[in-house]
Protein backbone atom coordinates (compact mmCIF):
# COMPACT_ATOMS: atom_id res chain seq x y z
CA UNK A 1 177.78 102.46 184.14
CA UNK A 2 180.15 104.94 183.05
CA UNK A 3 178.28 107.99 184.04
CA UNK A 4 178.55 107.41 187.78
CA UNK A 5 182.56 107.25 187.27
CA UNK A 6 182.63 110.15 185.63
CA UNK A 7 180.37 112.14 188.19
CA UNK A 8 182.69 110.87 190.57
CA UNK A 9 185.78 111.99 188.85
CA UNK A 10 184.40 115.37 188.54
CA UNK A 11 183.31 115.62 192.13
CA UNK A 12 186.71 114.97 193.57
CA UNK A 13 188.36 116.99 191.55
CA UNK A 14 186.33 120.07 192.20
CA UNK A 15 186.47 119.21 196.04
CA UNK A 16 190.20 119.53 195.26
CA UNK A 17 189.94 123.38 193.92
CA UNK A 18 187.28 124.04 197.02
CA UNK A 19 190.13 122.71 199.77
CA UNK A 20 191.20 126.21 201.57
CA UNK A 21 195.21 126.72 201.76
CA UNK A 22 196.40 127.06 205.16
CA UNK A 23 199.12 130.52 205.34
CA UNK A 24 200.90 131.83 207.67
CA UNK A 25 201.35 135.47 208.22
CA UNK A 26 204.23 137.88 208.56
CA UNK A 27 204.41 138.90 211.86
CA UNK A 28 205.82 141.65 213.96
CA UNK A 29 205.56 143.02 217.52
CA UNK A 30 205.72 146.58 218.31
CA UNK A 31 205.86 148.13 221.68
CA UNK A 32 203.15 150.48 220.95
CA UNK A 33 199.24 150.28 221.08
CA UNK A 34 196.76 148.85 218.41
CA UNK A 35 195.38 151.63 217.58
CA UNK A 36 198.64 153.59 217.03
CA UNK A 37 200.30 150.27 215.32
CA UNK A 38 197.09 150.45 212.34
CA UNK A 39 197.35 154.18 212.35
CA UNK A 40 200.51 153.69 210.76
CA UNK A 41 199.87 150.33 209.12
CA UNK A 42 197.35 152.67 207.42
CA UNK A 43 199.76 155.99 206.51
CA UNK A 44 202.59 153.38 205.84
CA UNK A 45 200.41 151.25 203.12
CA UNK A 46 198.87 154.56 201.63
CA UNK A 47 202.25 155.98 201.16
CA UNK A 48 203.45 152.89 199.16
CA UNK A 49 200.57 153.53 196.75
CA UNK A 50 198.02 150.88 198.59
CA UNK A 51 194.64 152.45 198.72
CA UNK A 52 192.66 151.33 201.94
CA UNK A 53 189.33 149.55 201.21
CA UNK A 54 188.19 148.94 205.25
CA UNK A 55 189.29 149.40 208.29
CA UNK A 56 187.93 148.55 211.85
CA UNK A 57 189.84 150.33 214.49
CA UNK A 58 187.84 148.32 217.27
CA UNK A 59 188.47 144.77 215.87
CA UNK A 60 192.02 146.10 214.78
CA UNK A 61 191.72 144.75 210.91
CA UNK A 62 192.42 146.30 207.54
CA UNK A 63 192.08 145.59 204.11
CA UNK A 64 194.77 147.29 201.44
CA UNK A 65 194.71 146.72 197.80
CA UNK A 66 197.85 147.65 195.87
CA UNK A 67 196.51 150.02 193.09
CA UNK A 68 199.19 149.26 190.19
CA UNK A 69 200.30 146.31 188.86
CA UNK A 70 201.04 143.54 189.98
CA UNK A 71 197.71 143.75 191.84
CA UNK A 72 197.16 142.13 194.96
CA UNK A 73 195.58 143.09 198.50
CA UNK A 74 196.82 142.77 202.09
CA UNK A 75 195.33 141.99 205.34
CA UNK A 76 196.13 143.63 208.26
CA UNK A 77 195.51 142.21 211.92
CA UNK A 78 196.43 144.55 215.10
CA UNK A 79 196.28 142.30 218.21
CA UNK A 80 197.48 143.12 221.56
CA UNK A 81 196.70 145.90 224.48
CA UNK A 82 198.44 149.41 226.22
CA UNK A 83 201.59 149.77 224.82
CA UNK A 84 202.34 146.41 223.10
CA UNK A 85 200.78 145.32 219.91
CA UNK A 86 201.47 142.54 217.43
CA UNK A 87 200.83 143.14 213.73
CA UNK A 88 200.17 140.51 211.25
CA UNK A 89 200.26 140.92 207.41
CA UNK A 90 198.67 138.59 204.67
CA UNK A 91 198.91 138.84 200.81
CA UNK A 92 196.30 137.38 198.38
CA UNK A 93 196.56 138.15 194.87
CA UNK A 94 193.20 136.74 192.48
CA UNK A 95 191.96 135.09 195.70
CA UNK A 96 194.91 132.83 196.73
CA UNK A 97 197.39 133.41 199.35
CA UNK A 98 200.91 135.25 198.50
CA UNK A 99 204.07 133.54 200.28
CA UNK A 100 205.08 135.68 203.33
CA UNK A 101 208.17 136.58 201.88
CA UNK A 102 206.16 138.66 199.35
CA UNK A 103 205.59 141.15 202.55
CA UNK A 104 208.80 141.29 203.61
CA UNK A 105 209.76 145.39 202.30
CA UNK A 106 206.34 146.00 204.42
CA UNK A 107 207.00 144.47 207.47
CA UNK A 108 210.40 146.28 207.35
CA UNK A 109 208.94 149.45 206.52
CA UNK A 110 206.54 149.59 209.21
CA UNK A 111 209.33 148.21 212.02
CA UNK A 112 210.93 151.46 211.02
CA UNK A 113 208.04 153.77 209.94
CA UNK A 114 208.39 157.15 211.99
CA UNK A 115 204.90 157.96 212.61
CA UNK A 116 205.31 154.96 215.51
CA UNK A 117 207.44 157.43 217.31
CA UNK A 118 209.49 154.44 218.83
C-alpha cells in the first residue's frame, strides 16, 4: 500500500525537474544584414574571451562558451533580411537559463561594435 505512494511521490517530483523554463532573450535590431550582424557577433564574443563552438551562417545561429570562470555559454540567433537584422542573445550556465540582464555588457557591446560599420 505504501509503495504505490511513494512511486507516485517520486514521479511527480522528477516530472517537476524535467518541466523546461520558458526565457526570454535579449534582443537588438541592427540595420545591417545577418550575415554581417554574426560576423561581428562572432569577432565581438571572441574578443571578450568567448571561444566559438558552432556557427551556421545560413540558419544565422551561434554557440559561444565563455572560457574562464564563471563559465557559461551563449546563443546567438541572426534573423532578418538585406540590410536589417535582429539579433537575439541567450545565456545558460550548467544547462539552465541565465536572466537576460546577465547579457546586458554584450548586447551593448555589439550595438556599438565597429566592425558593423554603422
Amino acid at each position: 500500500m505504501m509503495r504505490p505512494s511513494i512511486f507516485l511521490l517520486l514521479v511527480t517530483w522528477l516530472a517537476g525537474c524535467a518541466t523546461p523554463v520558458s526565457v526570454s532573450p535579449s534582443e537588438l535590431d541592427l540595420g545591417v544584414s545577418p550575415r554581417k550582424a554574426l560576423a561581428a557577433s562572432a569577432e565581438m564574443l571572441m574578443a571578450r574571451g568567448y571561444v566559438i563552438r558552432h556557427a551556421d551562417d545560413d540558419l544565422g545561429r551561434l554557440e559561444a562558451v565563455l572560457s574562464r570562470w564563471p563559465g557559461y555559454r551563449v546563443h546567438v540567433r541572426i534573423t532578418g533580411e538585406d540590410d536589417a537584422s535582429r539579433v537575439s542573445l541567450v545565456a545558460f550556465r550548467g544547462g539552465r537559463p541565465l536572466p537576460p540582464r546577465t547579457l546586458d555588457a554584450l548586447v551593448a557591446d555589439l550595438r556599438d561594435y565597429p566592425a558593423l560599420g554603422r
